[in-house]
Protein backbone atom coordinates (compact mmCIF):
# COMPACT_ATOMS: atom_id res chain seq x y z
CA UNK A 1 175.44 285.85 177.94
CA UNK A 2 175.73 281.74 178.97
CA UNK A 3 173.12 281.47 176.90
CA UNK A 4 173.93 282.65 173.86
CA UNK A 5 177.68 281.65 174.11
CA UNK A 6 176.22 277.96 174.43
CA UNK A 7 174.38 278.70 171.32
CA UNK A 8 177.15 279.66 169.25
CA UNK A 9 179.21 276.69 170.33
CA UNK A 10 176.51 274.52 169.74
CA UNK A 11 175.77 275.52 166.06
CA UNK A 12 179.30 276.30 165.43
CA UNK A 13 179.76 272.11 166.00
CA UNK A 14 177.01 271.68 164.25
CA UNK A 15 177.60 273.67 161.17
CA UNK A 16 181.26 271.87 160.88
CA UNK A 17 179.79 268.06 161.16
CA UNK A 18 179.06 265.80 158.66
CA UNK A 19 175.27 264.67 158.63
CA UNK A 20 174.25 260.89 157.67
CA UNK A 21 173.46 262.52 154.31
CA UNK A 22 176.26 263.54 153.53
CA UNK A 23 178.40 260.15 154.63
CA UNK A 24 176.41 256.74 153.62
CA UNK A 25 176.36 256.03 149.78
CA UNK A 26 173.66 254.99 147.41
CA UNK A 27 171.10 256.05 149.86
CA UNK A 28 167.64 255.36 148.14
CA UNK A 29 169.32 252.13 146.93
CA UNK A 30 165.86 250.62 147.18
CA UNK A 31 165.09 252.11 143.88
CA UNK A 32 167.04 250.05 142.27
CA UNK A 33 165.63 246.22 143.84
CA UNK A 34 164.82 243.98 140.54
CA UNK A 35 165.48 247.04 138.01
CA UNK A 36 167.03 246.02 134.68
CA UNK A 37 170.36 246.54 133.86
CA UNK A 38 170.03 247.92 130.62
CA UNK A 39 173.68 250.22 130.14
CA UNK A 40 176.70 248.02 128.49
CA UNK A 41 180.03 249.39 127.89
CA UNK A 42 182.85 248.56 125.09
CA UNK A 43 185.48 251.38 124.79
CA UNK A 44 185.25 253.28 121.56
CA UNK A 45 189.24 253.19 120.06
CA UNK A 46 190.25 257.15 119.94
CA UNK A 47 193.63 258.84 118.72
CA UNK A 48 196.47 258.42 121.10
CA UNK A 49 195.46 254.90 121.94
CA UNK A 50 197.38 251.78 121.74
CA UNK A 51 196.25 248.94 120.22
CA UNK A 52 197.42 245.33 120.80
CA UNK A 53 196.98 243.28 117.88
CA UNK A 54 197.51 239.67 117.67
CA UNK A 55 197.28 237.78 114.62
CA UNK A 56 197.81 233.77 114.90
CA UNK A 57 197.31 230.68 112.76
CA UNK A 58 197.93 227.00 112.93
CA UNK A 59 200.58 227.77 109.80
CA UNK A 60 202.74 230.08 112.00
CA UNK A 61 204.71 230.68 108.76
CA UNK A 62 201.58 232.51 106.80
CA UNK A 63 201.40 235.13 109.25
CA UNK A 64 204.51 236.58 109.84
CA UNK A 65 204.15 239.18 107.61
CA UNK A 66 201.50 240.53 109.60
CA UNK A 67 203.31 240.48 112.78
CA UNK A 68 205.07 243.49 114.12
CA UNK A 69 208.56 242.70 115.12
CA UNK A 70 210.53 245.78 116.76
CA UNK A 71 214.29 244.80 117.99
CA UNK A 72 215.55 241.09 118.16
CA UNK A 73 214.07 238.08 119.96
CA UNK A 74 213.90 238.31 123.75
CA UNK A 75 215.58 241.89 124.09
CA UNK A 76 214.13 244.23 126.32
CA UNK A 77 212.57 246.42 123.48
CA UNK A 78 210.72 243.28 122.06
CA UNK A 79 209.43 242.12 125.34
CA UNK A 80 208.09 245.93 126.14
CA UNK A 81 204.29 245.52 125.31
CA UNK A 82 203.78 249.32 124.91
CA UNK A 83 206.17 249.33 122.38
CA UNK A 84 204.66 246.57 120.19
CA UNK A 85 201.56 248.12 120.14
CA UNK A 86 200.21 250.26 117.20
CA UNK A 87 199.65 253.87 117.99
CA UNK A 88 196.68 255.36 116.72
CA UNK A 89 197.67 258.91 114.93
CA UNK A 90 195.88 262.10 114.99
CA UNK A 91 193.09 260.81 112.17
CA UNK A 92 192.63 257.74 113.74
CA UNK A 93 194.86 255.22 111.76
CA UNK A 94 196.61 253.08 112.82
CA UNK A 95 200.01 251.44 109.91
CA UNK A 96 199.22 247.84 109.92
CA UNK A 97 201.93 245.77 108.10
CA UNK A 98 201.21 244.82 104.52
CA UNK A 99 197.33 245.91 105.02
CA UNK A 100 198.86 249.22 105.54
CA UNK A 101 196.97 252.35 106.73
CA UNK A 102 193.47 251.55 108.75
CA UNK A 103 191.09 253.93 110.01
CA UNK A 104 189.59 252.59 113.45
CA UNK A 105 188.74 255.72 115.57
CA UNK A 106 185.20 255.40 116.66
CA UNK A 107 184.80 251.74 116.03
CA UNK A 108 185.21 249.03 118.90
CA UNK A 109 187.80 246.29 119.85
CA UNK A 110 185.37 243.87 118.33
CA UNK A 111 184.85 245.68 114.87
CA UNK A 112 188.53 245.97 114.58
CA UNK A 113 188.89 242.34 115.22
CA UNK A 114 186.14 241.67 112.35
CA UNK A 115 187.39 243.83 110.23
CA UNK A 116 190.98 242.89 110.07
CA UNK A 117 189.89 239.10 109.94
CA UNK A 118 188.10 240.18 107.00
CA UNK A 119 191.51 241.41 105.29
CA UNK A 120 193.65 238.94 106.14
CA UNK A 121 191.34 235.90 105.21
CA UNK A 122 192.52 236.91 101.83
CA UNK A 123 195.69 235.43 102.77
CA UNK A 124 195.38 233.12 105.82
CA UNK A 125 192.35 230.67 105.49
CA UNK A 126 192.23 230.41 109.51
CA UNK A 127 193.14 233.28 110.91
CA UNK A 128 192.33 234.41 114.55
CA UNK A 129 192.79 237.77 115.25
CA UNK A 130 192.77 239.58 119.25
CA UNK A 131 192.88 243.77 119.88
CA UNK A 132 193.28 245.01 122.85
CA UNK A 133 193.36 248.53 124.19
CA UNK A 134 196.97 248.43 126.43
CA UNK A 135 196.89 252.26 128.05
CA UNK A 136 193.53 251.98 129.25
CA UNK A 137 193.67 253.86 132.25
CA UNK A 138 191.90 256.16 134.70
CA UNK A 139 193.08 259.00 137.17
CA UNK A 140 191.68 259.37 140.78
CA UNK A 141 192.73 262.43 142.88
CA UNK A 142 191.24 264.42 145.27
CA UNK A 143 190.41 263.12 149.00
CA UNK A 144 190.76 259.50 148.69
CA UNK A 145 192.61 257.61 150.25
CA UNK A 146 195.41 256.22 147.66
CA UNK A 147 195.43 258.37 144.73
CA UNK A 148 196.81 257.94 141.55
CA UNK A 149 196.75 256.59 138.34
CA UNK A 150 195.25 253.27 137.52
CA UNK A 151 195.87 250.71 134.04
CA UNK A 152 192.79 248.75 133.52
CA UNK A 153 193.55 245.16 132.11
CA UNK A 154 190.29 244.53 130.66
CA UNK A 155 188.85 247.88 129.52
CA UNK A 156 186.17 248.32 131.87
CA UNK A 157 185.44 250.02 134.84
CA UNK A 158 182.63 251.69 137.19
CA UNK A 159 182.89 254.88 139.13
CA UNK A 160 182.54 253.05 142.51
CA UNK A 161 185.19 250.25 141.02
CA UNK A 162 187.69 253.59 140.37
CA UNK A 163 186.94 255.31 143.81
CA UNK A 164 187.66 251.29 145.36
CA UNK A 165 190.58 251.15 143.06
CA UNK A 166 191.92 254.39 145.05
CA UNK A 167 191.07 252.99 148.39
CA UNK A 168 187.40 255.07 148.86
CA UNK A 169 186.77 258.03 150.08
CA UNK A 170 188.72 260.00 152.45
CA UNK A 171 187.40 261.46 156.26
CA UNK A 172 186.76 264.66 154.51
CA UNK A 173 186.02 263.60 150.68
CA UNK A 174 182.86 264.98 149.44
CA UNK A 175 180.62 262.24 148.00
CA UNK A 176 177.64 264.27 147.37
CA UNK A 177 179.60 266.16 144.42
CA UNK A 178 182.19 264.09 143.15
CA UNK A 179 183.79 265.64 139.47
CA UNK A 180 184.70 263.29 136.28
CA UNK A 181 186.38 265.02 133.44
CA UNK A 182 186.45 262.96 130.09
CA UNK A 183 187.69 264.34 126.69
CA UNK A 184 185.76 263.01 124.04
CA UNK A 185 185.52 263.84 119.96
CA UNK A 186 188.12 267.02 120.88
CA UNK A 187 185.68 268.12 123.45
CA UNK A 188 186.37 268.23 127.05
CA UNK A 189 183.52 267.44 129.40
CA UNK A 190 182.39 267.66 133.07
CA UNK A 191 179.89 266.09 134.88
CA UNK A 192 179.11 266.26 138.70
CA UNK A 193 178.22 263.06 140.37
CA UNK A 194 176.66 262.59 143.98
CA UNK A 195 177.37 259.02 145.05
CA UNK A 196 174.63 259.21 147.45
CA UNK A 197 172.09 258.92 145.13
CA UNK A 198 171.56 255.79 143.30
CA UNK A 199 171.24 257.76 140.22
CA UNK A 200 175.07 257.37 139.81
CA UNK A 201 173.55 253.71 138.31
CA UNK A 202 171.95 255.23 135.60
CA UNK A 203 174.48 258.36 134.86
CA UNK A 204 176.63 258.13 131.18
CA UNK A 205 179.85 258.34 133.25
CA UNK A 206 178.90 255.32 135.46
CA UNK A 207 181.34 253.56 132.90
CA UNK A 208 184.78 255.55 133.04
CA UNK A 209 186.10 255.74 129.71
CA UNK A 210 190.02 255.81 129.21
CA UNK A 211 192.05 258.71 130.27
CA UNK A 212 189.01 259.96 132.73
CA UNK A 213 190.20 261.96 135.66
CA UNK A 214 187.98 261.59 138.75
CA UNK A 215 188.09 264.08 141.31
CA UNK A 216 186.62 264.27 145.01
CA UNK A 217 186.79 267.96 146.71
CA UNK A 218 187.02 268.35 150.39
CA UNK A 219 184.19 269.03 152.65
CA UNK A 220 184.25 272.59 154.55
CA UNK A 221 185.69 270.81 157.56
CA UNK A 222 188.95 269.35 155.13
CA UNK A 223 189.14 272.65 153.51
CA UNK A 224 189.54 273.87 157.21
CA UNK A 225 192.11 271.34 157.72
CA UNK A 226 194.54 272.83 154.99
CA UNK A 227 194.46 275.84 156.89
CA UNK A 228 192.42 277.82 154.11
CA UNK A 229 189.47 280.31 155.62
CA UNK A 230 186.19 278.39 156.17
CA UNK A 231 183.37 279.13 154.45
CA UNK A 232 182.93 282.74 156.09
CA UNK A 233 179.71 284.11 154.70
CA UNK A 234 178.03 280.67 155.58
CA UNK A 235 179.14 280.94 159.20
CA UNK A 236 178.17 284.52 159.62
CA UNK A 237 174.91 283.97 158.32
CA UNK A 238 174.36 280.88 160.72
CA UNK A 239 175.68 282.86 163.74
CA UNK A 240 173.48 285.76 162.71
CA UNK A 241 170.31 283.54 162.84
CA UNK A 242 170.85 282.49 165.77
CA UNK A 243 171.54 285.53 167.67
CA UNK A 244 168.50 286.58 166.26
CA UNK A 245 166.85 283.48 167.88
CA UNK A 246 168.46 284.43 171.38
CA UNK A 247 167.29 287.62 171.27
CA UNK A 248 163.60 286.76 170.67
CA UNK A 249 163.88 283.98 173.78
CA UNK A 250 165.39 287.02 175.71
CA UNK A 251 162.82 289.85 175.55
């Protein structure tokens, strides 16, 4: 009976520790020594964004038509940034004053930019012209260590930048199956991600797009923490092959 109740305790530890597998990131990082980096991102503009447009001269005069002005000068509804940005409706348009109504869902920061230049040239001979995308932002929840949600200054971010962002991984964060969610064209999609692979390099949601939600589930032993059952069929099926195991040393 020692024997076997040593047994049990022994794969009962087992079964609820982490292996080096499971813990260290990027593990066949090797794979990826001199290999080209061939993925770029630019965020694509979709409905629901903001848009920050700028539009200057050296004849300050000529363009302020073209400049939205909400409120009076230096009151706190001018200075709000949010609110001086354009909206982009439902269909992807976006009220631009005197241009009027312009479609820019599905194009980039940088076609906007060319395309309004385009317009106004009409009426401003040097015209400079800056979009930005002002609620950029990404969600990280789950076990990490600081979650919440995160604005992104200059549209771009990594997974591992997000999961840094949020202050890594937990104790009990599960980085072999970490979930993005991203809505995109009206359609909602999941992908499954295991940061121990250097695969995450190559994956389309290495780039976090705006409005992503990351989220990293609990091992068994942080499930077990939250007072939940553990994985029960798991454990039974451990503990039964191993008193199978003592019973064939035993005969």
């Amino acid at each position: 009976m020692n024997k076997i109740a040593i047994l049990l305790l022994i794969s009962i530890s087992l079964f609820s520790c982490a292996t080096k597998k499971e813990i260290l990131y990027f593990q066949d990082a090797e794979n990826l020594n001199l290999e080209e980096i061939k993925t770029s991102f630019e965020p694509i503009i979709e409905p629901n964004d903001i848009l920050y447009i700028t539009v200057s001269s050296i004849d300050e005069e000529v363009v302020k038509p073209f400049k939205r002005t909400i409120g009076t000068e230096g009151s706190p509804v001018t200075n709000n940034i949010q609110l001086q940005g354009y909206l982009v409706d439902s269909e992807g348009n976006i009220r631009f004053p005197v241009l009027g109504t312009l479609g820019v869902m599905g194009k980039t920061r940088g076609t906007v930019e060319q395309e309004l230049k385009t317009k106004l040239s009409e009426y401003i001979t040097d015209v400079v012209v800056d979009v930005r995308i002002i609620n950029f932002k990404v969600t990280v929840i789950g076990e990490v260590k600081a979650p919440g949600v995160f604005r992104i200054q200059d549209e771009r971010i990594t997974l591992p930048e997000a999961i840094a962002l949020a202050g890594d991984f937990s104790e009990d964060g599960k980085r072999m199956d970490v979930t993005v969610i991203r809505e995109e064209d009206g359609v909602r999609k999941v992908s499954k991600i295991d940061y121990t692979s250097s695969q995450l390099f190559s994956s389309p949601f290495y780039f976090l797009k705006q409005n992503d939600i990351v989220y990293v589930e609990p091992t068994l032993k942080g499930v077990r923490k939250s007072g939940f059952i553990p994985d029960v069929p798991a454990l039974l099926s451990l503990v039964t092959v191993v008193l199978s195991t003592v019973i064939l040393l035993t005969r």
